[in-house]
C-alpha atoms as a PDB file:
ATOM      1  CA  UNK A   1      86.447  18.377 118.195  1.00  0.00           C
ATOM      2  CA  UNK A   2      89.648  17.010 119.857  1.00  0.00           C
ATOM      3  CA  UNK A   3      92.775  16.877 118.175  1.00  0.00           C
ATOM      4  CA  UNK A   4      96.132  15.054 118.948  1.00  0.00           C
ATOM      5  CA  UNK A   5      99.140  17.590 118.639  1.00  0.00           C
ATOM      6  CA  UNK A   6     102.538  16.147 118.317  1.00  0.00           C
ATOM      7  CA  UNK A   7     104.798  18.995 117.764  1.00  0.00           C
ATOM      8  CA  UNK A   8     107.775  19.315 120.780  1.00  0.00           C
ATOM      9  CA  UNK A   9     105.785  21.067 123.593  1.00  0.00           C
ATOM     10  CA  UNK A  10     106.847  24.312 123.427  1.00  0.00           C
ATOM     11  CA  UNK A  11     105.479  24.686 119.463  1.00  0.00           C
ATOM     12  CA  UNK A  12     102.165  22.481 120.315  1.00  0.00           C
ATOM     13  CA  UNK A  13     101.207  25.102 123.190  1.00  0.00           C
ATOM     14  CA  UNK A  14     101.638  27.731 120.671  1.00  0.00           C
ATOM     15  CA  UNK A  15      98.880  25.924 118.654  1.00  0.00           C
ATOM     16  CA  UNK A  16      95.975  25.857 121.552  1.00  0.00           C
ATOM     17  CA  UNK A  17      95.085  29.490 121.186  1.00  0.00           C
ATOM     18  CA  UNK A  18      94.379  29.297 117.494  1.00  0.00           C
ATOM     19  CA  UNK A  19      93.128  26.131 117.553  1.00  0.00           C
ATOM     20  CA  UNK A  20      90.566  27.007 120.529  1.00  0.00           C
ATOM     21  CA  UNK A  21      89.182  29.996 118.276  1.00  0.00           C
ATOM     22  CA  UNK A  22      87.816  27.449 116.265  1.00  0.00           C
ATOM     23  CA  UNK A  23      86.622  25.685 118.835  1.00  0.00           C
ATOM     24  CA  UNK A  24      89.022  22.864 118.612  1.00  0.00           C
ATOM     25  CA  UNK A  25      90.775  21.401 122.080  1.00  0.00           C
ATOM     26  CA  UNK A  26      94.303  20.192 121.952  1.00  0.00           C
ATOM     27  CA  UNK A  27      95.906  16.670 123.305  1.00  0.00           C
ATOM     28  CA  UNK A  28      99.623  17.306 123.827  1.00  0.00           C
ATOM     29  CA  UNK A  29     101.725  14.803 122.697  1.00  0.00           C
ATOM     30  CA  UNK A  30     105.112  15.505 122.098  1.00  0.00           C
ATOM     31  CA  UNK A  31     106.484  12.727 120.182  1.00  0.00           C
ATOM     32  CA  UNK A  32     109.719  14.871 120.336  1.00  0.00           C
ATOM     33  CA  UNK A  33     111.718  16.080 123.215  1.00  0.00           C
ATOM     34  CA  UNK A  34     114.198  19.177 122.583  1.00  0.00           C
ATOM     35  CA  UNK A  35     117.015  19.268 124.232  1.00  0.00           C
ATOM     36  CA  UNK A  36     119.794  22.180 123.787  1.00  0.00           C
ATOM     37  CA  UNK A  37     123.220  22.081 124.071  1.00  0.00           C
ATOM     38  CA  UNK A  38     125.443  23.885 125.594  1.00  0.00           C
ATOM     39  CA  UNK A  39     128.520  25.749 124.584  1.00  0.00           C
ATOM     40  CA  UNK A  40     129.888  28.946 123.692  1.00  0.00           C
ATOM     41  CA  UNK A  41     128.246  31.401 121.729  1.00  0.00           C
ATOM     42  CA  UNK A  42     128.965  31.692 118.108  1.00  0.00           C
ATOM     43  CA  UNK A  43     131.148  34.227 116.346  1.00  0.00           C
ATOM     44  CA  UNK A  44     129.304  36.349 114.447  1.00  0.00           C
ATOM     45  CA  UNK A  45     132.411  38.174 112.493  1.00  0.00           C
ATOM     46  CA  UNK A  46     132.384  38.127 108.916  1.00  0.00           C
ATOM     47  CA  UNK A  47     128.432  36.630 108.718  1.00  0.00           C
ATOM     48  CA  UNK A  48     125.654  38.163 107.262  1.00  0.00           C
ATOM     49  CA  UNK A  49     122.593  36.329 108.117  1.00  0.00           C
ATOM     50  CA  UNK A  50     121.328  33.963 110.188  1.00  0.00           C
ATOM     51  CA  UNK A  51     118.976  30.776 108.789  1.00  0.00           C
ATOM     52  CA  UNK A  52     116.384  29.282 110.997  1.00  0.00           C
ATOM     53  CA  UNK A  53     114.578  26.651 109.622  1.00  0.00           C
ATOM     54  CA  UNK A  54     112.379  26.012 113.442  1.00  0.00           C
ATOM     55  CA  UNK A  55     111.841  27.980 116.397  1.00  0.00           C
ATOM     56  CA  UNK A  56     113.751  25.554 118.088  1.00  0.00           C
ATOM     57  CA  UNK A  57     116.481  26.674 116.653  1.00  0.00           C
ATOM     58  CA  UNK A  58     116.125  30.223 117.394  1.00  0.00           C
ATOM     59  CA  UNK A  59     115.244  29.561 121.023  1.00  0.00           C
ATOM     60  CA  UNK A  60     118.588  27.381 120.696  1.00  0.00           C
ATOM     61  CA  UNK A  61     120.520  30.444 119.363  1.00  0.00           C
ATOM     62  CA  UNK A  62     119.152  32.857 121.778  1.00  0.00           C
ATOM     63  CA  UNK A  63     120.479  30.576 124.963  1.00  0.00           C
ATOM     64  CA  UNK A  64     123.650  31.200 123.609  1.00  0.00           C
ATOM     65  CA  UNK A  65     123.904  34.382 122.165  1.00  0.00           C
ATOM     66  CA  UNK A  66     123.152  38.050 123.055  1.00  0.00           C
ATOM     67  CA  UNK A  67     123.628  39.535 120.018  1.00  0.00           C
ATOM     68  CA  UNK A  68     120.097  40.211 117.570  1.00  0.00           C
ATOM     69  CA  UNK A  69     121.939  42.649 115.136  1.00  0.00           C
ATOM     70  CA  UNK A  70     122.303  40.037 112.794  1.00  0.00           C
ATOM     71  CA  UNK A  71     119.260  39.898 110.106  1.00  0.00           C
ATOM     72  CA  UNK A  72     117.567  36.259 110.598  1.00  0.00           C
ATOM     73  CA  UNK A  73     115.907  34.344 107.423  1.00  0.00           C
ATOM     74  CA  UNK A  74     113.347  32.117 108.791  1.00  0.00           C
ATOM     75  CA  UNK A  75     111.672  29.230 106.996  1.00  0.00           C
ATOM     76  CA  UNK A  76     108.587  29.828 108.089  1.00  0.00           C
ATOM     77  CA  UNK A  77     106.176  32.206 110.068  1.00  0.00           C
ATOM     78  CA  UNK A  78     106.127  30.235 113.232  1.00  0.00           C
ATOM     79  CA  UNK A  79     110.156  30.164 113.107  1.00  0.00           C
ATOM     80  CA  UNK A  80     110.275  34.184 111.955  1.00  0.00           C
ATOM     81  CA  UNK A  81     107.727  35.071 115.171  1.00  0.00           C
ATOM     82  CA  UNK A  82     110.012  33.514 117.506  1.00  0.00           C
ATOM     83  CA  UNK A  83     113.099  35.311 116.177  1.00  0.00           C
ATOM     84  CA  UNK A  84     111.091  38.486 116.543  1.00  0.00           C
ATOM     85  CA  UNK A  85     109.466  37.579 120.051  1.00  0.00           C
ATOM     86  CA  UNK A  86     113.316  37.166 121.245  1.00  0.00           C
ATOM     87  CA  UNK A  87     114.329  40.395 120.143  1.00  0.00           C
ATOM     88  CA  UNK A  88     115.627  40.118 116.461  1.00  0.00           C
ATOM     89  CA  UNK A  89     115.042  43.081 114.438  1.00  0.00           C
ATOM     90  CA  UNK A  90     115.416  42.302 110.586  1.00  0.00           C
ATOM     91  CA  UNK A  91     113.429  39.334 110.118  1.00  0.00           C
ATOM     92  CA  UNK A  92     112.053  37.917 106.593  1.00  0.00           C
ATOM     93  CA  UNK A  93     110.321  34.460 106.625  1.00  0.00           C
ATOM     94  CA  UNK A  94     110.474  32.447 103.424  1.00  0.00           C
ATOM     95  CA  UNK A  95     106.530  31.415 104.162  1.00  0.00           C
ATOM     96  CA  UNK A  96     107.153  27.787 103.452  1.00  0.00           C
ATOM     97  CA  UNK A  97     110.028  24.942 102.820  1.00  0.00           C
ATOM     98  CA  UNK A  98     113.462  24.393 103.070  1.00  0.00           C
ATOM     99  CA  UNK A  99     113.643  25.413  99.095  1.00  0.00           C
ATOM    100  CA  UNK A 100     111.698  27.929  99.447  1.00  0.00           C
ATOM    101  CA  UNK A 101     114.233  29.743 102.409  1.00  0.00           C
ATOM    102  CA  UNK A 102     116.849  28.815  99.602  1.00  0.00           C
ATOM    103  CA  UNK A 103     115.425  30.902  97.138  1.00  0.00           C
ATOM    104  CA  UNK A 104     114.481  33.656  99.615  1.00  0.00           C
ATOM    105  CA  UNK A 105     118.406  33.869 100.597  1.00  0.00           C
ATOM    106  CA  UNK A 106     119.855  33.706  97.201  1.00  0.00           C
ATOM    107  CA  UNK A 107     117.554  36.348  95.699  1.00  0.00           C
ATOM    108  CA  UNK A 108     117.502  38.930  99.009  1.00  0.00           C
ATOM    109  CA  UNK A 109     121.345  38.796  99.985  1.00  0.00           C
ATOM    110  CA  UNK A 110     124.555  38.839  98.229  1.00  0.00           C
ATOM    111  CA  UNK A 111     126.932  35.753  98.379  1.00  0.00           C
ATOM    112  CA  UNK A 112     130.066  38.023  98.421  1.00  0.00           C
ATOM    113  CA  UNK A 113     128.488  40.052 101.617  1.00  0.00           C
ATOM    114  CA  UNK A 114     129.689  37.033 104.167  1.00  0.00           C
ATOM    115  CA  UNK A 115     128.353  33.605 105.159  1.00  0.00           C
ATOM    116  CA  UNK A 116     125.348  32.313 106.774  1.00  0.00           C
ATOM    117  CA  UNK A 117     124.833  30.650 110.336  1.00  0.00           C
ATOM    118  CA  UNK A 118     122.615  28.088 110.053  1.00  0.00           C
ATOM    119  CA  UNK A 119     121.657  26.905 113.516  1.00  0.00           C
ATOM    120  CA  UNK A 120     120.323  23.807 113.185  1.00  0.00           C
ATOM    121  CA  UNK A 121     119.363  20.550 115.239  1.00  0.00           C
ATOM    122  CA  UNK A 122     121.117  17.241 115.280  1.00  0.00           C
ATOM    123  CA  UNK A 123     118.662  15.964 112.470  1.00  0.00           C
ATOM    124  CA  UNK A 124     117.533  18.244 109.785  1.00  0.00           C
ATOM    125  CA  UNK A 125     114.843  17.873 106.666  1.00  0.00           C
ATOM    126  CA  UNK A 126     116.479  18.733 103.649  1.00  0.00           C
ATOM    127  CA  UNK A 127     119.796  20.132 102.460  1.00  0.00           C
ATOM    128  CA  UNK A 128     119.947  24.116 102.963  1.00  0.00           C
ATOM    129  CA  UNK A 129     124.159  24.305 102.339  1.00  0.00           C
ATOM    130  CA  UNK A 130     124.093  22.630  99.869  1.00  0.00           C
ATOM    131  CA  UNK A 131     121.130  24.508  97.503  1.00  0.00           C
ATOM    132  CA  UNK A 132     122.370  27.928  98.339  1.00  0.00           C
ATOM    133  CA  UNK A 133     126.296  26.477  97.859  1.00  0.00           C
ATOM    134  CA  UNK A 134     125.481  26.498  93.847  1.00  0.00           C
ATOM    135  CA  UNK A 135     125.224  30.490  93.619  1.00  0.00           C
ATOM    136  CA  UNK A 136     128.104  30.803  96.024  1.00  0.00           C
ATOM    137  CA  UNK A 137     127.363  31.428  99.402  1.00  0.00           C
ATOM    138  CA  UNK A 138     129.103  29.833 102.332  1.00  0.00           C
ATOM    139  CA  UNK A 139     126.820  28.117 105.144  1.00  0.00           C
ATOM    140  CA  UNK A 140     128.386  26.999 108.441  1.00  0.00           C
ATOM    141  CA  UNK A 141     126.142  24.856 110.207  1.00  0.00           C
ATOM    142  CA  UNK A 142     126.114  24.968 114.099  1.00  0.00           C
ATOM    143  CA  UNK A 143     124.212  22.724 116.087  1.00  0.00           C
ATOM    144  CA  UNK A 144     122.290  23.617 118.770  1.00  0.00           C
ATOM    145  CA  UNK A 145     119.948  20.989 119.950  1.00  0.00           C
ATOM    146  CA  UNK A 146     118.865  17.612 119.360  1.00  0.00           C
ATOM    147  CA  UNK A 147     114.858  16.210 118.744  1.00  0.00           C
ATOM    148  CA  UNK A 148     114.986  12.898 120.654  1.00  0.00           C
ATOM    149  CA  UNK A 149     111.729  10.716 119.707  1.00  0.00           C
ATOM    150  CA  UNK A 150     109.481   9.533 122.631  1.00  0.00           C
ATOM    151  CA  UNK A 151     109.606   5.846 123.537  1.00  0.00           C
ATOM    152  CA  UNK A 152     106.164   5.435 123.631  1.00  0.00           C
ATOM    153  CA  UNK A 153     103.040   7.183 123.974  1.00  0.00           C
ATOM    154  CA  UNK A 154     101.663   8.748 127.481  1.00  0.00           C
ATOM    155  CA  UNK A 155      98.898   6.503 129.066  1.00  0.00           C
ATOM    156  CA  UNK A 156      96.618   9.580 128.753  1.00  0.00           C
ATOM    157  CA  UNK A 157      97.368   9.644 125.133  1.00  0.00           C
ATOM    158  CA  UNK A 158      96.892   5.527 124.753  1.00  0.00           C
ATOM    159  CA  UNK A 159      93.070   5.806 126.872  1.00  0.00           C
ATOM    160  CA  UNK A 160      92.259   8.882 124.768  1.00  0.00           C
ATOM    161  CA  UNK A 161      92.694   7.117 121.084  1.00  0.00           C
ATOM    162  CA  UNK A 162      91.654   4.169 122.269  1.00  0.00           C
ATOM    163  CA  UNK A 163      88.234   5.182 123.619  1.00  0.00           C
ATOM    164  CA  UNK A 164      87.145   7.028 120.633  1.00  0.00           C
ATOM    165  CA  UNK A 165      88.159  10.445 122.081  1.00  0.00           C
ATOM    166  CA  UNK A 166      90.616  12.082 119.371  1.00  0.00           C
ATOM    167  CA  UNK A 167      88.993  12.926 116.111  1.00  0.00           C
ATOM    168  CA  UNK A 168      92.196  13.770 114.523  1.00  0.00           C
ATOM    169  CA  UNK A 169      95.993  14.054 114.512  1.00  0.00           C
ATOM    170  CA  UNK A 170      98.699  17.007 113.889  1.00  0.00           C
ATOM    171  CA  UNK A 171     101.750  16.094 112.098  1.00  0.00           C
ATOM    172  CA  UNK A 172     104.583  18.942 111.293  1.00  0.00           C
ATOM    173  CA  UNK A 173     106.975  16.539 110.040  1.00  0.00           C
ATOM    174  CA  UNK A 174     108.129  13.442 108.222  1.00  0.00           C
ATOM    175  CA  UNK A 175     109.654  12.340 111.543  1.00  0.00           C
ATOM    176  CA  UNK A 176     106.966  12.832 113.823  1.00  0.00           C
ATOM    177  CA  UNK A 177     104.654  10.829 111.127  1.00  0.00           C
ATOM    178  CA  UNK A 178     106.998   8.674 111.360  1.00  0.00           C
ATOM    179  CA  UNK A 179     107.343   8.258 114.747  1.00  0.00           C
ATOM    180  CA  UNK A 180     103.390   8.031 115.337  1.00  0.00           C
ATOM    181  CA  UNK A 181     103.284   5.317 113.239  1.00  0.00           C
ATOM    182  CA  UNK A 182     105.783   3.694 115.138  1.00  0.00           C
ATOM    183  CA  UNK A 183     103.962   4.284 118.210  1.00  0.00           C
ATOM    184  CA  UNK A 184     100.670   2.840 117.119  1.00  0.00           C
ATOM    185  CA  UNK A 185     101.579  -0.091 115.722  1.00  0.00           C
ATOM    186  CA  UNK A 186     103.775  -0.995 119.101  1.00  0.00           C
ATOM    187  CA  UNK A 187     100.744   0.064 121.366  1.00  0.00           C
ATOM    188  CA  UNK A 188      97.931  -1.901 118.908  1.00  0.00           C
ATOM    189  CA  UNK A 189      96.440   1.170 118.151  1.00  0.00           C
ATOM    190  CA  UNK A 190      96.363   1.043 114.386  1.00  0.00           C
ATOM    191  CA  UNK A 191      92.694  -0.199 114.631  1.00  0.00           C
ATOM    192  CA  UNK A 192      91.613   3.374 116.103  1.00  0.00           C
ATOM    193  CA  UNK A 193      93.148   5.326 113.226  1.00  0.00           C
ATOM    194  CA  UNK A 194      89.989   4.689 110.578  1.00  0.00           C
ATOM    195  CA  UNK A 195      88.514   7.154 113.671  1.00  0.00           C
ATOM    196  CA  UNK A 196      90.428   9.684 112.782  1.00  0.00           C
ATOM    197  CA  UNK A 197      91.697  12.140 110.758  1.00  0.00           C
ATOM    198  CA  UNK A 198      95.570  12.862 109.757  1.00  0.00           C
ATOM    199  CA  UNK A 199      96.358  16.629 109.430  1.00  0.00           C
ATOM    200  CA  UNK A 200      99.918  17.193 107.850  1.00  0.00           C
ATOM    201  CA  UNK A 201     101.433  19.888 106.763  1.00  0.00           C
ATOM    202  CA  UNK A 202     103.251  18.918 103.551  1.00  0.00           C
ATOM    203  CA  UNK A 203     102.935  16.125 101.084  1.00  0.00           C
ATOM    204  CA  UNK A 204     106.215  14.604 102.159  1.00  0.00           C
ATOM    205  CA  UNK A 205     104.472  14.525 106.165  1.00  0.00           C
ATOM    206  CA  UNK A 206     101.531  12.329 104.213  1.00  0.00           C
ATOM    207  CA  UNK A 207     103.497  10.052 103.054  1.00  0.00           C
ATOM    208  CA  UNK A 208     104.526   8.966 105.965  1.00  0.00           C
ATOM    209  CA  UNK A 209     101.171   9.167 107.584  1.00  0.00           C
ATOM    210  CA  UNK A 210      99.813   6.933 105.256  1.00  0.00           C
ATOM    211  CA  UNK A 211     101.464   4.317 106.378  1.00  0.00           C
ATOM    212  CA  UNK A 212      98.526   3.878 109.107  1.00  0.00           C
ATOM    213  CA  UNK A 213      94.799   3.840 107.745  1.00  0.00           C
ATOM    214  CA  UNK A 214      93.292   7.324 108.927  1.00  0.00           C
ATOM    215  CA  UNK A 215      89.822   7.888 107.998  1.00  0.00           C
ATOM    216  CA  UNK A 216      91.407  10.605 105.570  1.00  0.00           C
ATOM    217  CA  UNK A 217      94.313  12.826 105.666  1.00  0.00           C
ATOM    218  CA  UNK A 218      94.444  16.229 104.680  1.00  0.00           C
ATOM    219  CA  UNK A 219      96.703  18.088 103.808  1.00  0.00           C
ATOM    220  CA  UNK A 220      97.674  21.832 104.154  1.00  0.00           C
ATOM    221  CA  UNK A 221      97.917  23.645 100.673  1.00  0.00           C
ATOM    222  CA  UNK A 222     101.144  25.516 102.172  1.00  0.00           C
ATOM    223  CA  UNK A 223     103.338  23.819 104.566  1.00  0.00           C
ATOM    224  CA  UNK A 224     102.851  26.852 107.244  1.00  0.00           C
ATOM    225  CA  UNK A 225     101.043  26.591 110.226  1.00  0.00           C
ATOM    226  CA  UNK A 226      98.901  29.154 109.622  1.00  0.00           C
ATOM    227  CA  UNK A 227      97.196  27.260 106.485  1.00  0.00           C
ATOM    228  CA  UNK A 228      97.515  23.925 108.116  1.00  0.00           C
ATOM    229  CA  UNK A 229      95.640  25.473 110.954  1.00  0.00           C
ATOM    230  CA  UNK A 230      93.074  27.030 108.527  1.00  0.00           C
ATOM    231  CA  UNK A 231      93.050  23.264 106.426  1.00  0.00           C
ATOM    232  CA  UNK A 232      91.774  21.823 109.741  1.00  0.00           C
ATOM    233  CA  UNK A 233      88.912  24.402 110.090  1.00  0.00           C
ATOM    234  CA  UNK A 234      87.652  23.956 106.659  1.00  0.00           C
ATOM    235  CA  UNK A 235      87.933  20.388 106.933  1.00  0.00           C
ATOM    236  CA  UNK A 236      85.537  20.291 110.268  1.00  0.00           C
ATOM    237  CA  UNK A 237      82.506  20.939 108.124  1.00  0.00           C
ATOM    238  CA  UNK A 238      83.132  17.378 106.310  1.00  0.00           C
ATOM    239  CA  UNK A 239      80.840  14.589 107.899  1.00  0.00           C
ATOM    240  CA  UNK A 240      82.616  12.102 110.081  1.00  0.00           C
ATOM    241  CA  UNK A 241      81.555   8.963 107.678  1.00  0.00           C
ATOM    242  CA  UNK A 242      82.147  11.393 105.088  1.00  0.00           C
ATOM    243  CA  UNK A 243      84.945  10.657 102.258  1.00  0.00           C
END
């Protein structure tokens, strides 16, 4: 089984061990190129907590900042293993969405303790501020680092899909989906897609998948990489002209 990863580079390298347990290889893809900014490093007086809601974000923070004193609330476990892996002590990960950090935050800290960092990219999925802003806490965004969609897709990428070669597609985000969809259409390759299957990780990634006719997409029954990752394993054992 081949899959088609197209997470930013740095997260879709993170996927080939797990993936290659299952005896799945990996296509990289990245239909998103990261690029941090520079600047001075933030000051930490007065906050609290820092919110990740991607390891980009925290690898963002950490080219700025010395300081891992400061407890980190991550959205998920890929974003809370990054924060640990560069040094971070207090960690919690909220196992899931951009609600779900909310209500990790407003029941673990105290809104009177001092505001949250939320490093951030250019674009973001969902409004964090503003559903932690209703039991009082104070969020000041920074950010860090920009997702800038690919153009098109590589010419490895084009010969692969087209000759029957990827069985399937990974999709972490509405954007990405989004993006693919983009792609295929531009390149002619919406003909391929009844080859192959969409992975996504939430309901809201689907949607946007949709838009191209896969052979199915799945979904994952938690949007966290582990049980996307897990999804795909299960869903190996379906038959190729299988539902």
């Amino acid at each position: 089984m081949r899959l088609l990863v197209t997470r930013p580079r740095d997260d879709a390298e993170a996927l080939a061990g797990p993936l290659a347990a299952l005896g799945i290889e990996i296509l990289i893809e990245p239909l998103l190129g990261i690029r941090y900014r520079d600047g001075p490093p933030p000051d930490l007086a007065g906050v609290q907590a820092i919110l990740a809601t991607s390891a980009n974000g925290v690898r963002a923070l950490v080219r700025r900042c010395d300081d891992r004193d400061v407890a980190v609330f991550a959205v998920g476990d890929a974003t809370a293993r990054a924060a640990r892996a560069a040094g971070y002590r207090a960690v919690e990960s909220a196992r899931g969405t951009v609600e779900d950090l909310a209500r990790l935050v407003c029941a673990r800290l105290d809104a009177g303790a001092g505001a949250l960092l939320h490093v951030a990219g250019k674009t973001v999925a969902g409004d964090l501020g503003g559903l932690v802003a209703g039991a009082g806490f104070k969020v000041c965004r920074h950010v860090y680092y920009e997702a800038a969609p690919a153009e098109c897709f590589s010419a490895a990428a084009v010969r692969a899909m087209a000759e029957g070669e990827v069985d399937g597609v990974i999709f972490f985000s509405p954007r990405t989906a989004a993006i693919f969809v983009s792609l295929a259409e531009a390149h002619e390759l919406t003909d391929v897609c009844p080859g192959m299957v969409a992975y996504c990780l939430s309901p809201a990634v689907a949607e946007r998948a949709r838009l191209l006719p896969w052979r199915r997409a799945v979904t994952a029954a938690r949007p966290d990489q582990e049980t996307l990752i897990a999804t795909i394993g299960q869903d190996r054992a379906v038959p190729k002209d299988g539902p």
